[in-house]
Protein backbone atom coordinates (compact mmCIF):
# COMPACT_ATOMS: atom_id res chain seq x y z
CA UNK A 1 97.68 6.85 -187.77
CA UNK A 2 95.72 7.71 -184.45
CA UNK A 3 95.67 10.88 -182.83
CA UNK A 4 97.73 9.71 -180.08
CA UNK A 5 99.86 7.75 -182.15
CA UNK A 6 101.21 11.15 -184.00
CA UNK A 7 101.42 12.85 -180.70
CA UNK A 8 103.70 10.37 -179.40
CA UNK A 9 105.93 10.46 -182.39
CA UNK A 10 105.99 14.52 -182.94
CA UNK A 11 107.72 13.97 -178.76
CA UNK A 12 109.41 11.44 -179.66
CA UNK A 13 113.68 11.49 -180.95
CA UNK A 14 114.59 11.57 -185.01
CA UNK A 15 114.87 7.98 -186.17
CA UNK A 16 118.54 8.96 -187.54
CA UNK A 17 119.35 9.91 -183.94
CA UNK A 18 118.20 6.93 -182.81
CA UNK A 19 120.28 4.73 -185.14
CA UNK A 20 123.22 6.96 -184.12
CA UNK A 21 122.66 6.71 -180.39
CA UNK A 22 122.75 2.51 -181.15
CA UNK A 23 125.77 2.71 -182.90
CA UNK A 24 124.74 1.60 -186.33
CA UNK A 25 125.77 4.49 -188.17
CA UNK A 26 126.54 8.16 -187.79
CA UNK A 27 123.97 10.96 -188.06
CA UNK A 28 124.53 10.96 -191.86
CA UNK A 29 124.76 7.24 -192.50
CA UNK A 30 121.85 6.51 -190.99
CA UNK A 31 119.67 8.98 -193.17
CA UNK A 32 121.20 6.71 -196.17
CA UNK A 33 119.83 3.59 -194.35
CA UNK A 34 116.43 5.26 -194.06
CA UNK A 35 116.50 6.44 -197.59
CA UNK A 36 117.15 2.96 -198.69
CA UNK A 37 114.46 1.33 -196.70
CA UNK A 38 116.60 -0.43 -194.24
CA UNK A 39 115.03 0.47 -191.49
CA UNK A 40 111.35 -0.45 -189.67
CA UNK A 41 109.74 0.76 -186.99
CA UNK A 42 107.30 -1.65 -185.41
CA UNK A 43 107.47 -3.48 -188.88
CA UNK A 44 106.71 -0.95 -191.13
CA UNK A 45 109.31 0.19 -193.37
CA UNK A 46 110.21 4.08 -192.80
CA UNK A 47 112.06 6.20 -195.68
CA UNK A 48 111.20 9.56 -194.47
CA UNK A 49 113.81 11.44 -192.40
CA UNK A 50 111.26 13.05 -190.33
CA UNK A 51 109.92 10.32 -188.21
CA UNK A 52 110.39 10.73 -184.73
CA UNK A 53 110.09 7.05 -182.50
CA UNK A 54 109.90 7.00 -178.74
CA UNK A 55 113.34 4.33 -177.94
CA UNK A 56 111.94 2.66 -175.01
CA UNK A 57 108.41 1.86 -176.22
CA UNK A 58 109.13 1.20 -180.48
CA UNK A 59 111.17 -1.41 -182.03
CA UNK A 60 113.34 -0.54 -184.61
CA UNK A 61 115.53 -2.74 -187.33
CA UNK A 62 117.78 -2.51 -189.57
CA UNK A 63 118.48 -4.82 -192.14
CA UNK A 64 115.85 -7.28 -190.31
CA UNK A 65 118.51 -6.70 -186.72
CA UNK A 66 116.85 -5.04 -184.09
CA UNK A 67 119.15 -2.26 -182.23
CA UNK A 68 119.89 -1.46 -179.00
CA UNK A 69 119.99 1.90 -177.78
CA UNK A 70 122.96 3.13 -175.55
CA UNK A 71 122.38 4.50 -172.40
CA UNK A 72 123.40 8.47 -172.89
CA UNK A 73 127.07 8.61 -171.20
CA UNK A 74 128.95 12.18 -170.71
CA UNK A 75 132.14 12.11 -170.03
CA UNK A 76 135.12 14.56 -168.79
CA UNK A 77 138.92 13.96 -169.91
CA UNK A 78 141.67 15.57 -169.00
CA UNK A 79 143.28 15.70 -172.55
CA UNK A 80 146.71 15.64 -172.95
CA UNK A 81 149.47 17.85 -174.79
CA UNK A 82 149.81 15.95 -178.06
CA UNK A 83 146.25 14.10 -178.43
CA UNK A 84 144.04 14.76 -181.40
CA UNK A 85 140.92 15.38 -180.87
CA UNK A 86 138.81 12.59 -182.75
CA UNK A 87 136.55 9.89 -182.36
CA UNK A 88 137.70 8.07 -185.83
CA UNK A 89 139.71 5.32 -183.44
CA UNK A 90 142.70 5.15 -181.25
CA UNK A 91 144.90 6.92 -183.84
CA UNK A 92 144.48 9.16 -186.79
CA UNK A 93 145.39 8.69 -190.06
CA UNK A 94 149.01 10.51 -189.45
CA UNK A 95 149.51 7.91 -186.58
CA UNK A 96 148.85 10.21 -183.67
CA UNK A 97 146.74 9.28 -180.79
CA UNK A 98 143.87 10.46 -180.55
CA UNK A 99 141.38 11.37 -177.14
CA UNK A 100 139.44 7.29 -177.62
CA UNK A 101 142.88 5.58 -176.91
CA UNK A 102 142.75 6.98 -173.52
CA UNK A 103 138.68 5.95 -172.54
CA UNK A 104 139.49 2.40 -171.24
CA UNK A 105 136.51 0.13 -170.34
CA UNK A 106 134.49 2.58 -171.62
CA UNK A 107 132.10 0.20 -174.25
CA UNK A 108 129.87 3.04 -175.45
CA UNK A 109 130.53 4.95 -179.12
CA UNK A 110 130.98 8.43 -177.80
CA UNK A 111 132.53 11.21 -179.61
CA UNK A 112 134.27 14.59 -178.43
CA UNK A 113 132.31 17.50 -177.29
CA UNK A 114 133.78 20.64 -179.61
CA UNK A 115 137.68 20.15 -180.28
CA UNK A 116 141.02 20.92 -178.37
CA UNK A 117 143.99 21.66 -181.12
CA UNK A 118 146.48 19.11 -180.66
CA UNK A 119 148.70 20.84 -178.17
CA UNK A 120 146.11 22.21 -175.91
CA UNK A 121 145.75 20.00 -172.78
CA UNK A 122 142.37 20.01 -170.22
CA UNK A 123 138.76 20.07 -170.01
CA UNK A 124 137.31 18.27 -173.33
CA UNK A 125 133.50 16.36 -173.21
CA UNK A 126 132.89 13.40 -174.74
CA UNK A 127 129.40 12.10 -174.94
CA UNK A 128 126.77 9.95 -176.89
CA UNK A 129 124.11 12.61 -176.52
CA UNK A 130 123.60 14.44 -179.82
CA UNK A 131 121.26 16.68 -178.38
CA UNK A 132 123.14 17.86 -175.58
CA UNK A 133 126.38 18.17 -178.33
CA UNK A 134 124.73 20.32 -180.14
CA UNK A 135 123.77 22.50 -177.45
CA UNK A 136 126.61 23.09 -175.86
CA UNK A 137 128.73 23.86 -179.09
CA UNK A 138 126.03 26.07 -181.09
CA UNK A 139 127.37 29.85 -180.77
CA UNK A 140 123.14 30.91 -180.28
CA UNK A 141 124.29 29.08 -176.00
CA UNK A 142 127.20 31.17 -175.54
CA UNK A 143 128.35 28.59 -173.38
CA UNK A 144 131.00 29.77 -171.30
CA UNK A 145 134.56 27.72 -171.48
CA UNK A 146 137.25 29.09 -169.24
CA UNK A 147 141.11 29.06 -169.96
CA UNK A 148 144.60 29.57 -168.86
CA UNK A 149 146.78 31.30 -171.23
CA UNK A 150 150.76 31.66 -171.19
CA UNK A 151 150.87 34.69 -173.82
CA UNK A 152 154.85 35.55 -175.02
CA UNK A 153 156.00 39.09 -173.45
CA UNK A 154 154.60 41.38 -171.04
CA UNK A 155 151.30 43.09 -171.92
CA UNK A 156 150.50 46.00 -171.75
CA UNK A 157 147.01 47.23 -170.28
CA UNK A 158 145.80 48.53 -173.73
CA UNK A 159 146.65 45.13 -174.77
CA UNK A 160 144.56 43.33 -172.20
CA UNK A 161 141.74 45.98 -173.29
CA UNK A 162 141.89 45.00 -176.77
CA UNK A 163 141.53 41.21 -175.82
CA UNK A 164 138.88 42.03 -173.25
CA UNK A 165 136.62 44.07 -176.07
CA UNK A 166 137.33 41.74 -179.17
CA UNK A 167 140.11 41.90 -181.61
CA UNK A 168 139.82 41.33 -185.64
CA UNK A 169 141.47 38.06 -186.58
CA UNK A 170 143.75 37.29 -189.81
CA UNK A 171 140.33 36.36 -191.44
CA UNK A 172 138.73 39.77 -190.24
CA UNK A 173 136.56 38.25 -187.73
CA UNK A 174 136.25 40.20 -185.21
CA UNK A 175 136.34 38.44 -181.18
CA UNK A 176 133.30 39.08 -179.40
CA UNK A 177 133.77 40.50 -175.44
CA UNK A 178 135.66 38.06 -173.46
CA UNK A 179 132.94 37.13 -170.27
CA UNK A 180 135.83 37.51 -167.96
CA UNK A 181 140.00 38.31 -167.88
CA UNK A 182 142.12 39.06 -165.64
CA UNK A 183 146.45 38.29 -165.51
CA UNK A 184 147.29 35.53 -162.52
CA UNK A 185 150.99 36.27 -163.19
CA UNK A 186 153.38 37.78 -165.05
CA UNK A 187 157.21 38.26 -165.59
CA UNK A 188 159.85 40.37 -168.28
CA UNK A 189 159.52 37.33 -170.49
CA UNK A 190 155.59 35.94 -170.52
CA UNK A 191 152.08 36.56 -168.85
CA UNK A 192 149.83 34.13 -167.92
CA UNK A 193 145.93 35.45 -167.72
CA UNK A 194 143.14 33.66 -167.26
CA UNK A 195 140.10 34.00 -169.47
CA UNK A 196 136.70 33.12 -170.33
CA UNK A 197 134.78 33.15 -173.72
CA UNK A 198 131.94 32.55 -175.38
CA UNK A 199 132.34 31.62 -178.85
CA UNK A 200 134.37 28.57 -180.40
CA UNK A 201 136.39 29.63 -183.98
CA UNK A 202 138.89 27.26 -185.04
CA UNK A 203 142.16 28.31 -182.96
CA UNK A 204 140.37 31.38 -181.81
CA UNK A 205 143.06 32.02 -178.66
CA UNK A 206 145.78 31.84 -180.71
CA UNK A 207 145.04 33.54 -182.92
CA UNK A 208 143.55 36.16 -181.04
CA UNK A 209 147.39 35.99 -179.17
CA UNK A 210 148.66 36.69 -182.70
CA UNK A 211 146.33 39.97 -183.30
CA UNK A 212 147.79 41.63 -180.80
CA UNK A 213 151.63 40.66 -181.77
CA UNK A 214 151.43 38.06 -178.43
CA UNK A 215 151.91 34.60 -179.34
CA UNK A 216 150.18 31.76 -177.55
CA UNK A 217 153.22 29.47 -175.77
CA UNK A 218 150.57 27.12 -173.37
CA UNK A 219 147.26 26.74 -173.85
CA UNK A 220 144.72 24.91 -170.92
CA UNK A 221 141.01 24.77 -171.22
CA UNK A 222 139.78 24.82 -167.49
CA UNK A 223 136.21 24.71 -167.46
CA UNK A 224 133.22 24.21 -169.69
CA UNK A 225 130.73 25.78 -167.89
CA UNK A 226 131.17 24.34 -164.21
CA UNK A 227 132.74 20.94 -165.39
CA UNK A 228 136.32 20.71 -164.29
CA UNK A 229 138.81 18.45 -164.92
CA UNK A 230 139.91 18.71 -160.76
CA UNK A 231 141.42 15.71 -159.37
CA UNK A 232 142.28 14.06 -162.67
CA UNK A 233 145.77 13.19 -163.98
CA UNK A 234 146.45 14.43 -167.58
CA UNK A 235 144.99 11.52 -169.62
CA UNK A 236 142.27 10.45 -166.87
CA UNK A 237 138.57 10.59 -167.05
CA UNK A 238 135.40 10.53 -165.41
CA UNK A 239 131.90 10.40 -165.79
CA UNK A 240 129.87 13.29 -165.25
CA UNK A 241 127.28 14.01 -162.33
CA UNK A 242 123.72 13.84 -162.78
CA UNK A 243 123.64 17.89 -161.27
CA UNK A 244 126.58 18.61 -163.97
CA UNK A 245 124.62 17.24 -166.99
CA UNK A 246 121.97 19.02 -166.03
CA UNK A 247 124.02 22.18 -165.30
CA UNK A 248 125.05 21.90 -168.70
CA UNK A 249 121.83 21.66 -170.16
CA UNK A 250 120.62 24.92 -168.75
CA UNK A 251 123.99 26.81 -170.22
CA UNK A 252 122.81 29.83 -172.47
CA UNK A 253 122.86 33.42 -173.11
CA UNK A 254 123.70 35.50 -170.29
CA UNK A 255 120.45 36.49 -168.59
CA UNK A 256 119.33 32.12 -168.81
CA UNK A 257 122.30 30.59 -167.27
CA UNK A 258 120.48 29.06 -164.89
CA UNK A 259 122.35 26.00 -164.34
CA UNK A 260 126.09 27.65 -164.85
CA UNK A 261 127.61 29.81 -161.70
CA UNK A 262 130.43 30.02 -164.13
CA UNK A 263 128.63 32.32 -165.94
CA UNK A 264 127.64 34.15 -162.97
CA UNK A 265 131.17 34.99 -162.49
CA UNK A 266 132.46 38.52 -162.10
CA UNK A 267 134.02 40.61 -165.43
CA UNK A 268 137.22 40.22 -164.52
CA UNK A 269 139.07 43.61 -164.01
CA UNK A 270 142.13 44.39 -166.49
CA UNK A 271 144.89 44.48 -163.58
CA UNK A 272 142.84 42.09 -160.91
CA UNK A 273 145.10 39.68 -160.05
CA UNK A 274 148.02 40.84 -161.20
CA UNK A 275 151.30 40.02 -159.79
CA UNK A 276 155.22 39.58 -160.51
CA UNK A 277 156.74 36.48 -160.56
């Protein structure tokens, strides 16, 4: 192999990426193909998993078919109460719709972005970009994702404290700091606060409702980073904007959000906001 040659391949995007970007298999099923010698590259039968292929310049087969590689497409829904969360086709296997039955016209295999539990409704990302997937739900980003809450009952402002500082789960996890809370409006019988956070455990508001004897009645994510689901009817999409991809790309720690104002934002203050109603 020439010099170049491996230079261009250590730049260049994991062959099982490649088949999953195309469509021919997922992540997983494709390092099966490649085991099994199914696939070439340029004619040359590949069986390691570590090959990396440049999509525009290589050609690449399987089973003697040469693929065709997706254009990356990122998406926005405005997910409805009582839609699962799952790529697996337009229902699941209890008969429930899931988030693809609502992506009309759209042609390209794309999966959700994370998961919303079935009766949380807003912001959820689809996309065909692994990469960017990855990114944006690995805890190491700390990408920000903002919510509305309706909590049961009144709470109190050592309540909102606890919430705000972290709060031990049934599992004894323990919440890290929320990046910003504050209530938007309150009454004798619920609160609704808004809030923003940082990590992504399965059910993490609710349960984090239940540590501190609130229980979570409504639940809508907001924002992922900057990306809001503004102007769309429950069930609509969009695609994203060239600036918002790349806003999302730059999400991190705090300290290297350089492409997120949201989070820029101001702590919120316990109390800030708060109103009767």
């Amino acid at each position: 192999m020439t010099r170049r040659r491996a230079q261009a391949e250590a730049k260049g995007v994991r062959l099982q990426k490649v088949l999953a970007r195309a469509g021919v298999a997922s992540r997983r099923g494709g390092e099966e193909m490649i085991r099994a010698g199914r696939v070439r590259v340029n004619g040359r039968v590949v069986t390691e998993l570590g090959v990396r292929v440049d999509p525009e310049a290589d050609r690449v087969t399987v089973d003697g078919e040469p693929i065709e590689l997706e254009a990356p497409v990122y998406l926005v829904l405005n997910k409805p109460d009582g839609v699962v969360s799952s790529a697996e086709g337009p229902v699941d296997d209890r008969g429930r719709p899931t988030v693809m039955s609502l992506l009309h016209g759209v042609r390209e295999r794309v999966y959700p972005v994370g998961r919303l539990d079935f009766h949380t409704r807003g912001v959820l990302l689809l996309t065909n970009d692994g990469a960017l997937a990855a990114q944006l739900t690995h805890p190491r980003h700390e990408v920000p994702k903002t919510y509305h809450v309706k909590l049961q009952g009144k709470l109190e402002v050592a309540e909102l404290e606890a919430l705000e500082r972290g709060v031990v789960l049934d599992d004894g996890t323990r919440t890290l700091p929320l990046r910003e809370l504050f209530v938007i409006r309150e009454t004798a019988t619920n609160t609704w606060a808004q809030l923003c956070l940082t990590q992504g455990l399965h059910r993490q508001i609710r349960r984090m409702g239940d540590a501190i004897g609130h229980s979570v009645l409504k639940l809508i994510r907001v924002a992922v980073g900057d990306v809001t689901t503004d102007g769309l009817a429950e069930g609509e999409f969009r695609r994203l904007t060239k600036a918002e991809v790349e806003d999302l790309r730059h999400s991190g720690p705090p300290g290297s959000l350089e492409g997120s104002t949201s989070g820029r934002r101001r702590r919120g203050r316990l109390g800030a906001g708060r109103r009767g109603g």
